[in-house]
N, C-alpha and C. Protein backbone atom coordinates (compact mmCIF):
# COMPACT_ATOMS: atom_id res chain seq x y z
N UNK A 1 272.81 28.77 64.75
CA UNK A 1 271.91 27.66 64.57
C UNK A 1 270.60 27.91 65.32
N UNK A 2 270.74 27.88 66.37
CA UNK A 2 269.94 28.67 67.46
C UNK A 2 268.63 29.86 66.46
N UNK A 3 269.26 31.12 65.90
CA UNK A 3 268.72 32.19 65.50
C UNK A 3 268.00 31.32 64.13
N UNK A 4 268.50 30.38 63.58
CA UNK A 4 267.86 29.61 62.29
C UNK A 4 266.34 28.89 62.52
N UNK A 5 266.51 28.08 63.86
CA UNK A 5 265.38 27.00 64.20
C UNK A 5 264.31 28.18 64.97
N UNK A 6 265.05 29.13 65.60
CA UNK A 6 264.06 30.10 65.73
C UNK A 6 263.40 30.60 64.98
N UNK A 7 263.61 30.98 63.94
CA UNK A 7 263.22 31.45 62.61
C UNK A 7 261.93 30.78 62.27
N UNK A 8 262.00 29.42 62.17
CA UNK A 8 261.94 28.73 61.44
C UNK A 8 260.03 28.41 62.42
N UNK A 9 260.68 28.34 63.48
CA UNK A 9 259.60 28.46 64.47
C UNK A 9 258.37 29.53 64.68
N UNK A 10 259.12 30.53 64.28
CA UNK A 10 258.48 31.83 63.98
C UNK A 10 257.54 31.78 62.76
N UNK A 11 257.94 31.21 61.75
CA UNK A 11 257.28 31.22 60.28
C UNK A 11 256.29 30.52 60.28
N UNK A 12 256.84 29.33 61.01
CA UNK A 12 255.63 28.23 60.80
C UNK A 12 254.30 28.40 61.93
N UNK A 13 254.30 29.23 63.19
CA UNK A 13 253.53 29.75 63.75
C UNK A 13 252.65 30.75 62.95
N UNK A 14 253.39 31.17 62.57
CA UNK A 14 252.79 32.59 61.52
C UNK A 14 251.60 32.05 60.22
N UNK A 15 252.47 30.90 59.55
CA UNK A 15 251.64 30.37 58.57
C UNK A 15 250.22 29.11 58.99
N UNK A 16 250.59 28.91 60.70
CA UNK A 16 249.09 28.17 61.83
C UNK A 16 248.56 29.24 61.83
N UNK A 17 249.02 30.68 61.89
CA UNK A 17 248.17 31.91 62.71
C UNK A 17 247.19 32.18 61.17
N UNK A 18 248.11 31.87 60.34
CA UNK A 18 247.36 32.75 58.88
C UNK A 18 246.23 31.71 58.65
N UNK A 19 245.66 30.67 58.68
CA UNK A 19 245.35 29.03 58.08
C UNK A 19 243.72 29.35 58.53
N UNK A 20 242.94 29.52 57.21
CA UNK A 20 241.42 29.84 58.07
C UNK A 20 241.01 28.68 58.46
N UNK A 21 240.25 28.86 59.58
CA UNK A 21 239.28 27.75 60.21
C UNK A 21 237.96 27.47 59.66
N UNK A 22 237.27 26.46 59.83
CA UNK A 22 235.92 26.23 59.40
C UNK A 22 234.70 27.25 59.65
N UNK A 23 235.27 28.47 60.43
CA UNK A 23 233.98 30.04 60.55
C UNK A 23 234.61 31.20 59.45
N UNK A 24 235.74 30.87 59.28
CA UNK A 24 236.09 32.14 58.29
C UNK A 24 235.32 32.64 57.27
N UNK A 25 235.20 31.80 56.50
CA UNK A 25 235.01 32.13 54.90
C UNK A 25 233.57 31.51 54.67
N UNK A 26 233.13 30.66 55.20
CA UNK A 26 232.18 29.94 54.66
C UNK A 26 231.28 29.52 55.75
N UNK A 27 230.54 30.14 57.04
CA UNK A 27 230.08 30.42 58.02
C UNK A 27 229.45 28.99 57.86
N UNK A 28 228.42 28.76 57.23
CA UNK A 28 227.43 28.14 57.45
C UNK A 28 227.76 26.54 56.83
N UNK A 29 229.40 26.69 56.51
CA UNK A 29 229.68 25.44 55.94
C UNK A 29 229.42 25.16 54.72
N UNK A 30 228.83 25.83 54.21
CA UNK A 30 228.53 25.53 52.45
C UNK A 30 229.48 25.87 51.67
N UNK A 31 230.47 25.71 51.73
CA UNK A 31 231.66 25.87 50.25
C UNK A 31 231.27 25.49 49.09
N UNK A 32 231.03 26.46 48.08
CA UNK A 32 230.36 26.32 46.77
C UNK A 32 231.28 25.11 45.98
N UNK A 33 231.13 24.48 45.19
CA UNK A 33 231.15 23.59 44.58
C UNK A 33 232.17 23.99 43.45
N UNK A 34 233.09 23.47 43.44
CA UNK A 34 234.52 23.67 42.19
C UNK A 34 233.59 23.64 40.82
N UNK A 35 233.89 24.41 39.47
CA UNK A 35 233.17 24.30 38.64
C UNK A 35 233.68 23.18 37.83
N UNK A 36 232.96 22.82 37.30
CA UNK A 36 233.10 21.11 36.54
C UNK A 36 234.13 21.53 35.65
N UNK A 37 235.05 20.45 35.43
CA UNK A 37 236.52 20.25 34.43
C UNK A 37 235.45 20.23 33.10
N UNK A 38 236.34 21.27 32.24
CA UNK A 38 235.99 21.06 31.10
C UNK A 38 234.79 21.50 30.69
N UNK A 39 234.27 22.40 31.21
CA UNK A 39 232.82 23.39 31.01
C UNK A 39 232.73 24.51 30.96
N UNK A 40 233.92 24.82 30.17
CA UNK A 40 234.22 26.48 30.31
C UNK A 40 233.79 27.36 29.22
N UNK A 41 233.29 28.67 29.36
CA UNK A 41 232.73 29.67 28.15
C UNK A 41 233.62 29.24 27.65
N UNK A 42 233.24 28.86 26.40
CA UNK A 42 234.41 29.49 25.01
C UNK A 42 234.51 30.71 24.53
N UNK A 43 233.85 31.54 24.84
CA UNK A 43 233.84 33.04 24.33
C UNK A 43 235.19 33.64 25.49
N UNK A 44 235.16 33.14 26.68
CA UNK A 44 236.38 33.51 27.40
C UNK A 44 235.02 34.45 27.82
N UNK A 45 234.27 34.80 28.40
CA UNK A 45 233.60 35.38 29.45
C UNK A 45 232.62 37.02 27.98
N UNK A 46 233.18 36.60 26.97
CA UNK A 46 232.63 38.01 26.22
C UNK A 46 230.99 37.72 26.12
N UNK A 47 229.85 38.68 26.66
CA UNK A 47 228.46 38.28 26.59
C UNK A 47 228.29 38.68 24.75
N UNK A 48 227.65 37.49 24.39
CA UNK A 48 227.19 37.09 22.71
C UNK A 48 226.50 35.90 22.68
N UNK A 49 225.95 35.72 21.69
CA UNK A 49 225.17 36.77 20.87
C UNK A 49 223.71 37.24 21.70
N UNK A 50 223.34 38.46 21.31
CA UNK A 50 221.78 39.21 21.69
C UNK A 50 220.72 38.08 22.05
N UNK A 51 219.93 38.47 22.29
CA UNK A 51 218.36 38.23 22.26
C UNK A 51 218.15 38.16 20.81
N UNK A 52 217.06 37.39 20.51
CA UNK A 52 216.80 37.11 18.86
C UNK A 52 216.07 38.64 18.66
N UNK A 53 214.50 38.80 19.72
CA UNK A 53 214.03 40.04 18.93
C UNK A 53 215.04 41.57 18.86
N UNK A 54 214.23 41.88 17.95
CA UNK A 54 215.51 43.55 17.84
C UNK A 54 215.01 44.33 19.02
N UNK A 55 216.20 44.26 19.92
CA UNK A 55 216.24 45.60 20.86
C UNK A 55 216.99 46.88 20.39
N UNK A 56 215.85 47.72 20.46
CA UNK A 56 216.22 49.33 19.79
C UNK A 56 216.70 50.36 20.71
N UNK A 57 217.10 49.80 21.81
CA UNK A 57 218.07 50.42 23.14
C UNK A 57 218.89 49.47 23.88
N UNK A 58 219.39 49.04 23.52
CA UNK A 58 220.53 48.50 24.59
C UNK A 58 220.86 49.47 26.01
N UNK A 59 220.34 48.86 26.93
CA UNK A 59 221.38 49.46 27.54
C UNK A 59 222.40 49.71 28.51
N UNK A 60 222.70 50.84 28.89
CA UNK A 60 223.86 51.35 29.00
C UNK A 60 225.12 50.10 30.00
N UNK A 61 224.16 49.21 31.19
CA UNK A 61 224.42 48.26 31.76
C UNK A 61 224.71 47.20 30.97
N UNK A 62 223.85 47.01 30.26
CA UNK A 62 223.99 45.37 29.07
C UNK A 62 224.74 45.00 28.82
N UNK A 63 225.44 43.64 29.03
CA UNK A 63 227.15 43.18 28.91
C UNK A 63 226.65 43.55 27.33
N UNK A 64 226.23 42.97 26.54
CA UNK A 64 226.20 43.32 24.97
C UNK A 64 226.53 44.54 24.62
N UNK A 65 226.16 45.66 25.35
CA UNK A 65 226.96 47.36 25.03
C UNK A 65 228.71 46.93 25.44
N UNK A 66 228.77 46.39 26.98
CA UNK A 66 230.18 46.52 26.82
C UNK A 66 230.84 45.86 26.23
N UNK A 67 230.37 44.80 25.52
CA UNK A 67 230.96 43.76 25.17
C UNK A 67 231.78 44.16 23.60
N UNK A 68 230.64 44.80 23.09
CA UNK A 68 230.68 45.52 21.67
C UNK A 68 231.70 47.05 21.56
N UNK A 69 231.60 47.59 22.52
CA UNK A 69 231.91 48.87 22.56
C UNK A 69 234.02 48.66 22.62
N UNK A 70 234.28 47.79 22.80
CA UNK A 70 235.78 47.59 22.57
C UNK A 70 236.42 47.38 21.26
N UNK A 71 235.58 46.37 20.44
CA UNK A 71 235.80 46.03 19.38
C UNK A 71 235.32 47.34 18.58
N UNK A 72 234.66 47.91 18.62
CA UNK A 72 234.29 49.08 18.02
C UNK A 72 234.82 50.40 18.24
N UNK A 73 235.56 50.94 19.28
CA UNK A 73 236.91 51.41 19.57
C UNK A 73 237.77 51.27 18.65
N UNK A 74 238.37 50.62 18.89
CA UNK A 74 239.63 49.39 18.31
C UNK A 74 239.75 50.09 16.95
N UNK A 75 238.36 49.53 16.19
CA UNK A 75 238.36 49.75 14.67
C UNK A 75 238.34 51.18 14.30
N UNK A 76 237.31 51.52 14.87
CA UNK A 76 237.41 53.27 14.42
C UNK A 76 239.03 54.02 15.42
N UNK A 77 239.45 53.73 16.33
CA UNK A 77 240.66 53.99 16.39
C UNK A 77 242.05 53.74 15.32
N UNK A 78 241.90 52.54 14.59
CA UNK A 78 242.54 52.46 13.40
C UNK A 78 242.54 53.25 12.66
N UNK A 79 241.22 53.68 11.91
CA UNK A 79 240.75 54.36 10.99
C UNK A 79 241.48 55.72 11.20
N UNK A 80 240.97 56.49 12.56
CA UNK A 80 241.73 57.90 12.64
C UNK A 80 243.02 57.82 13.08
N UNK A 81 243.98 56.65 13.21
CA UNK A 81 245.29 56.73 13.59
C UNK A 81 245.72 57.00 14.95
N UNK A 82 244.65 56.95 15.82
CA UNK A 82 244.75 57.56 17.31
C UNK A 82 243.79 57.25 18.45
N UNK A 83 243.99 56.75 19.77
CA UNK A 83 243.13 55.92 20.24
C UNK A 83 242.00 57.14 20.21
N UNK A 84 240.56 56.47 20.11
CA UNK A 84 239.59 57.18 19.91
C UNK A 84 238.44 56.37 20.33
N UNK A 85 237.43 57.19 21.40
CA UNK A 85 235.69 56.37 21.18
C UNK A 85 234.88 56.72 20.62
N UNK A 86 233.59 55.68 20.52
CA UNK A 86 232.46 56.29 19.87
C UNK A 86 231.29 56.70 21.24
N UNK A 87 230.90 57.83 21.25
CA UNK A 87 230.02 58.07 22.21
C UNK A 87 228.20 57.66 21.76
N UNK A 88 227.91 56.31 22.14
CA UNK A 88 226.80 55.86 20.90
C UNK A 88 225.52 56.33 21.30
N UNK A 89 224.97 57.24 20.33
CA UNK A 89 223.43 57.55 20.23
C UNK A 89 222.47 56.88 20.36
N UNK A 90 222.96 55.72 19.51
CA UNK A 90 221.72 54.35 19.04
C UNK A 90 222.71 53.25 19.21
N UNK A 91 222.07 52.18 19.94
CA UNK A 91 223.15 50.79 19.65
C UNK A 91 221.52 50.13 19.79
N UNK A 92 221.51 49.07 18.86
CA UNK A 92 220.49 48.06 18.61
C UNK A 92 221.48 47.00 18.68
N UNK A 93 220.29 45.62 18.79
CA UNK A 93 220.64 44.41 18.90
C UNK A 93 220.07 43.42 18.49
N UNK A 94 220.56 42.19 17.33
CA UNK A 94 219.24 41.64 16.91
C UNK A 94 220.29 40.19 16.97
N UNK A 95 220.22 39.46 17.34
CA UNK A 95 220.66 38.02 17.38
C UNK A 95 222.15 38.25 17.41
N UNK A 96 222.89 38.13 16.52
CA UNK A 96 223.98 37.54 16.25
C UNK A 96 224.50 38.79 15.83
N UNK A 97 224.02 40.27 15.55
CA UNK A 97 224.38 41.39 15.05
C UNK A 97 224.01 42.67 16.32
N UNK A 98 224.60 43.55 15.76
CA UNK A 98 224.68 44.90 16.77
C UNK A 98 224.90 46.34 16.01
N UNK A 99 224.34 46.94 16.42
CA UNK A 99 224.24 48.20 15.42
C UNK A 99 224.19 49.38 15.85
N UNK A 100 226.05 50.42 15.89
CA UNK A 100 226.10 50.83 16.88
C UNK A 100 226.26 52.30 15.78
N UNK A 101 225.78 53.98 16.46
CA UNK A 101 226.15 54.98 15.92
C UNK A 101 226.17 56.02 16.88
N UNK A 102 226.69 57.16 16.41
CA UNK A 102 227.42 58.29 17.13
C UNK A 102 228.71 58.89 16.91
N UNK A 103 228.93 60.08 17.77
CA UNK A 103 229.77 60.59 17.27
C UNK A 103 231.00 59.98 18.25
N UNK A 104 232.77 59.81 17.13
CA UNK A 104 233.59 59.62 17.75
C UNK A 104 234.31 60.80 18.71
N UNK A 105 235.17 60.51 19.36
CA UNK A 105 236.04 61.67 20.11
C UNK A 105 237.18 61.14 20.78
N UNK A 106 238.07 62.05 20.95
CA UNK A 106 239.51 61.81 21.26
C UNK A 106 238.88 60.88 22.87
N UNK A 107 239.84 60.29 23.09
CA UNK A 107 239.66 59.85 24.76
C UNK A 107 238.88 60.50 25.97
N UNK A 108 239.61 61.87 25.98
CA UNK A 108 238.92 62.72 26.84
C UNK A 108 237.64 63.01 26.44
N UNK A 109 236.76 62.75 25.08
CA UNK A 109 235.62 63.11 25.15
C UNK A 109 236.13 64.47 24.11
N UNK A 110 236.83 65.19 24.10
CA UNK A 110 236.96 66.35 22.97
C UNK A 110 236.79 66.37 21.55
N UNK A 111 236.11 66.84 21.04
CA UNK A 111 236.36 66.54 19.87
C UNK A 111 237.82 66.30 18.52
N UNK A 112 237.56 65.72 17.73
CA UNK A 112 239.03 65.37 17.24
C UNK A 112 239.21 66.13 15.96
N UNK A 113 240.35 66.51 16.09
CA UNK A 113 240.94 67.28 14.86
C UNK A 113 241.26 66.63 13.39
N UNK A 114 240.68 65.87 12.34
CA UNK A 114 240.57 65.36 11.72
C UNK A 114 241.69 65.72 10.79
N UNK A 115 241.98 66.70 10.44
CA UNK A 115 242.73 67.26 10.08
C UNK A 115 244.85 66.57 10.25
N UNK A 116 244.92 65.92 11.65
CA UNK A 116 246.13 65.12 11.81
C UNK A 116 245.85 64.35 11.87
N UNK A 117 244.55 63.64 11.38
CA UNK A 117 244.50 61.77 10.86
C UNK A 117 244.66 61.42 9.93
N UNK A 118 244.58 60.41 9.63
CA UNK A 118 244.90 59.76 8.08
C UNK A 118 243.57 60.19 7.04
N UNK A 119 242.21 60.45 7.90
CA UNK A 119 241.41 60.92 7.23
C UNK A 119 241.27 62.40 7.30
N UNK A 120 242.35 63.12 7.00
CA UNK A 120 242.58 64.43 6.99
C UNK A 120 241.99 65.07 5.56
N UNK A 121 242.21 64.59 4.41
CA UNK A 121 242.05 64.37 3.06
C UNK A 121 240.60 64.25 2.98
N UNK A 122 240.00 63.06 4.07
CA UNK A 122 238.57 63.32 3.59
C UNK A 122 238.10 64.52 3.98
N UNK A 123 238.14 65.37 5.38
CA UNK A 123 237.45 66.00 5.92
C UNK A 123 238.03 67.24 4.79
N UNK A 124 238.95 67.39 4.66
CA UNK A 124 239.15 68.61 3.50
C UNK A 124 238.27 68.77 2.45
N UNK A 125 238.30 67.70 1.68
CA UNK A 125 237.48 67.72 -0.16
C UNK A 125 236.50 67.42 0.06
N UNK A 126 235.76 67.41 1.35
CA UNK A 126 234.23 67.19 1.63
C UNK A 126 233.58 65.58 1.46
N UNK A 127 234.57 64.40 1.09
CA UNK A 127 234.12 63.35 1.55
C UNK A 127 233.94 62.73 2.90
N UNK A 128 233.86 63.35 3.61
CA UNK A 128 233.83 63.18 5.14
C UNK A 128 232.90 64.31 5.38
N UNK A 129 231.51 64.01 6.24
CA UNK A 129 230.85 65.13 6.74
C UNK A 129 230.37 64.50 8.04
N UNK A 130 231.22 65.18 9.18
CA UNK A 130 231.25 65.52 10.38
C UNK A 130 232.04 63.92 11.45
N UNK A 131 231.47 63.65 12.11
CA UNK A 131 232.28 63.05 13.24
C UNK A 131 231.47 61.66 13.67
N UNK A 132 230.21 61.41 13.00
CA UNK A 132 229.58 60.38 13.26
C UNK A 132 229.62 59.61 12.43
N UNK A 133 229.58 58.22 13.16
CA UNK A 133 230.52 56.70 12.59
C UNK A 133 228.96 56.00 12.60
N UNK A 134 228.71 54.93 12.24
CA UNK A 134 227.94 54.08 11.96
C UNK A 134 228.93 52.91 11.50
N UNK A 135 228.17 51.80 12.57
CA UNK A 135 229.79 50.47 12.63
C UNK A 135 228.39 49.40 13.01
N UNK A 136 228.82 48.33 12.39
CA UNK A 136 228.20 46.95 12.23
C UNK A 136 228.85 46.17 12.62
N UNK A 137 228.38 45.37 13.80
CA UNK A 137 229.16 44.29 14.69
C UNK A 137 228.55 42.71 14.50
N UNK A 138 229.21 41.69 14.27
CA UNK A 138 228.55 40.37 14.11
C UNK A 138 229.13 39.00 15.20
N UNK A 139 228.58 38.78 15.86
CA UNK A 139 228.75 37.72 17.03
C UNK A 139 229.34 36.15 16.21
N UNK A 140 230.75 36.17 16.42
CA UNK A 140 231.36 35.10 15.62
C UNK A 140 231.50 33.86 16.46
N UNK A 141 231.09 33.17 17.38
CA UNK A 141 230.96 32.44 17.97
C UNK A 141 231.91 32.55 19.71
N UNK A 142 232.92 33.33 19.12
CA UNK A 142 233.79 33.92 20.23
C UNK A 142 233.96 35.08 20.93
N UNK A 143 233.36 36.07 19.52
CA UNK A 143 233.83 37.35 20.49
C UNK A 143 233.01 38.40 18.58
N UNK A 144 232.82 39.60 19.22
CA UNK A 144 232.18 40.76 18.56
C UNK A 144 233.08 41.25 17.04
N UNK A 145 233.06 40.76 16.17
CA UNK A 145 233.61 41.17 15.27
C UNK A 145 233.37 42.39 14.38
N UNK A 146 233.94 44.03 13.65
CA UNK A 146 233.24 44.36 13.16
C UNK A 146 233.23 44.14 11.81
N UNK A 147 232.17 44.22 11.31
CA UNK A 147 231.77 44.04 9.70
C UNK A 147 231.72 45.07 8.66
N UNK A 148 231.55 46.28 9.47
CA UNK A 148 230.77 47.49 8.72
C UNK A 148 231.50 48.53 9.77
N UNK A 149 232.21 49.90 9.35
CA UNK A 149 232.43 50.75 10.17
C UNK A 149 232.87 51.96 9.24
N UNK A 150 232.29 53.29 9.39
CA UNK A 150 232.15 54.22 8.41
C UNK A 150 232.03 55.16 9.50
N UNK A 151 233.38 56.33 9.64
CA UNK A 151 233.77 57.55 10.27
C UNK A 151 233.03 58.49 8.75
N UNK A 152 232.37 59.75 9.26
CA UNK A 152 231.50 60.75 8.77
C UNK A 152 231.19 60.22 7.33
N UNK A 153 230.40 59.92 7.40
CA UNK A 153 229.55 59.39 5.71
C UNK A 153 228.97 60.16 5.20
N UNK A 154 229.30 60.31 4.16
CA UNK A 154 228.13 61.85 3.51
C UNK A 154 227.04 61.31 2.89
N UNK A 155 226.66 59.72 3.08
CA UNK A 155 225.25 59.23 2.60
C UNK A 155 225.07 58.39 3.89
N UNK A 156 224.16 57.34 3.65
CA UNK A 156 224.03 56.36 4.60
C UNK A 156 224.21 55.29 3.94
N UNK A 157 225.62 55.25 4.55
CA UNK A 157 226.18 53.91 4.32
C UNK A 157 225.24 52.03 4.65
N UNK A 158 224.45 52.30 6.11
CA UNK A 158 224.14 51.42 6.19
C UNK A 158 222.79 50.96 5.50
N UNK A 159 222.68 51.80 4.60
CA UNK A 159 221.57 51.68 3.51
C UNK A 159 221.31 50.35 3.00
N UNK A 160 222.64 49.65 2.54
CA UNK A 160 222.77 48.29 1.73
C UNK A 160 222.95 47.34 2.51
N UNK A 161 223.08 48.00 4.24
CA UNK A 161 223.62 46.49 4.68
C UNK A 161 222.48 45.44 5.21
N UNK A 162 221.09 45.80 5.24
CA UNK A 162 220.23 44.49 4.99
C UNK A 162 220.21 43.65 3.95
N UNK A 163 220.71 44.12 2.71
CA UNK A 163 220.62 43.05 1.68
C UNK A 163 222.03 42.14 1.67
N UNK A 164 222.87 43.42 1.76
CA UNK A 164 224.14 42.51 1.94
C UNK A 164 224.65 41.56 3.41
N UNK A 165 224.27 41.99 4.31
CA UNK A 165 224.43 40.58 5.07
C UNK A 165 223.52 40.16 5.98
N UNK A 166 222.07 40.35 5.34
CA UNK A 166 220.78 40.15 5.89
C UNK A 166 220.54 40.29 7.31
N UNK A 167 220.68 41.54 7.78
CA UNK A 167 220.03 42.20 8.88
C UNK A 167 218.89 42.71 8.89
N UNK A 168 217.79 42.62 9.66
CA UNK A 168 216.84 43.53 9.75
C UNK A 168 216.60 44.84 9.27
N UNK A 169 216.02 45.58 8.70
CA UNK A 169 216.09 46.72 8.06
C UNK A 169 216.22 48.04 9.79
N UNK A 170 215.39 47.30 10.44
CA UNK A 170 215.02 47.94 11.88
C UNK A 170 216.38 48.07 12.37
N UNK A 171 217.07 46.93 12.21
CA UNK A 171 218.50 47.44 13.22
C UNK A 171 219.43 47.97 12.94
N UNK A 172 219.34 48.58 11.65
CA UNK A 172 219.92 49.36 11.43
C UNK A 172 219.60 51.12 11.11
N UNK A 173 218.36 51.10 11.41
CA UNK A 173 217.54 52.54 11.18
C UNK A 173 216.75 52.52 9.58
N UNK A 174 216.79 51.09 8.96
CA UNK A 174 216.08 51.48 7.44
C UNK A 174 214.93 50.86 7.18
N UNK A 175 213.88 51.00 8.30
CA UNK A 175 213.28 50.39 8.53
C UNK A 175 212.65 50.91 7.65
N UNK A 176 212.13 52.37 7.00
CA UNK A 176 210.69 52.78 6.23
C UNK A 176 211.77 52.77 4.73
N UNK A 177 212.94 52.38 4.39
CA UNK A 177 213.41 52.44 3.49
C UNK A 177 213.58 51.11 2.78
């Protein structure tokens, strides 16, 4: 009984010793302010949508690169059957859209053997020429959706996509076209 209330004595000293005082944490007394009930991102913290004018560099810092660069993973990882990134050349940004290109590669950065993906077939019969993706992202009120995503195109795919879902010709590179 004795070794119990001792115990017990012990713990609860321990949890006075742990208990910060009014210099710990908040020196000067200002404890920031609880954030208001019921005022929370709805995106769940994802930065969207852009700046209205077209930025023709994002960069490399810009929650909008990281924000985009997962969802755009994701998809072109589908495509070749194997987790995969895009290492992006060009990422633009125009409101509510994002416009990302470059070449993909295995995780490590190596290049990928196309040949054991599902797009093995293209890279054979020459509908597939080379390793660069061009992918169209659209800010859905929550989070980066993609719209448009094309592993080695042997034209330019994003040729049509100002008319078809009215993007800037600029943010996507068709600007003199």
């Amino acid at each position: 009984m004795r070794v119990k209330i001792f115990g017990i004595l012990i713990a609860g000293l321990a949890v006075i010793g742990c208990s910060p005082d009014a210099s710990s944490q908040y020196p000067d007394g200002q404890e920031p302010a609880a954030a208001p009930a019921g005022e929370s991102d709805a995106s769940g913290g994802v930065a969207g949508p852009a700046a209205p004018q077209l930025n023709s560099e994002v960069a490399a810092d810009d929650p909008i690169r990281l924000a985009v660069i997962g969802p755009t993973n994701t998809n072109l990882s589908e495509q070749a059957g194997r987790s995969v990134v895009i290492n992006p050349e060009i990422m633009r940004s125009e409101g509510e859209w994002v416009f990302v290109y470059g070449p993909v590669r295995n995780i490590d950065g190596s290049p990928i053997d196309w040949s054991t993906t599902p797009l093995a077939d293209a890279a054979v019969n020459g509908t597939m020429d080379g390793d660069v993706a061009v992918v169209l992202l659209n800010w859905d009120g929550l989070d980066w959706r993609v719209v448009e995503a094309v592993i080695g195109a042997t034209d330019v795919p994003q040729g049509g996509w100002p008319a078809e879902h009215h993007v800037s010709p600029g943010l996507v590179g068709m600007e003199g076209g």
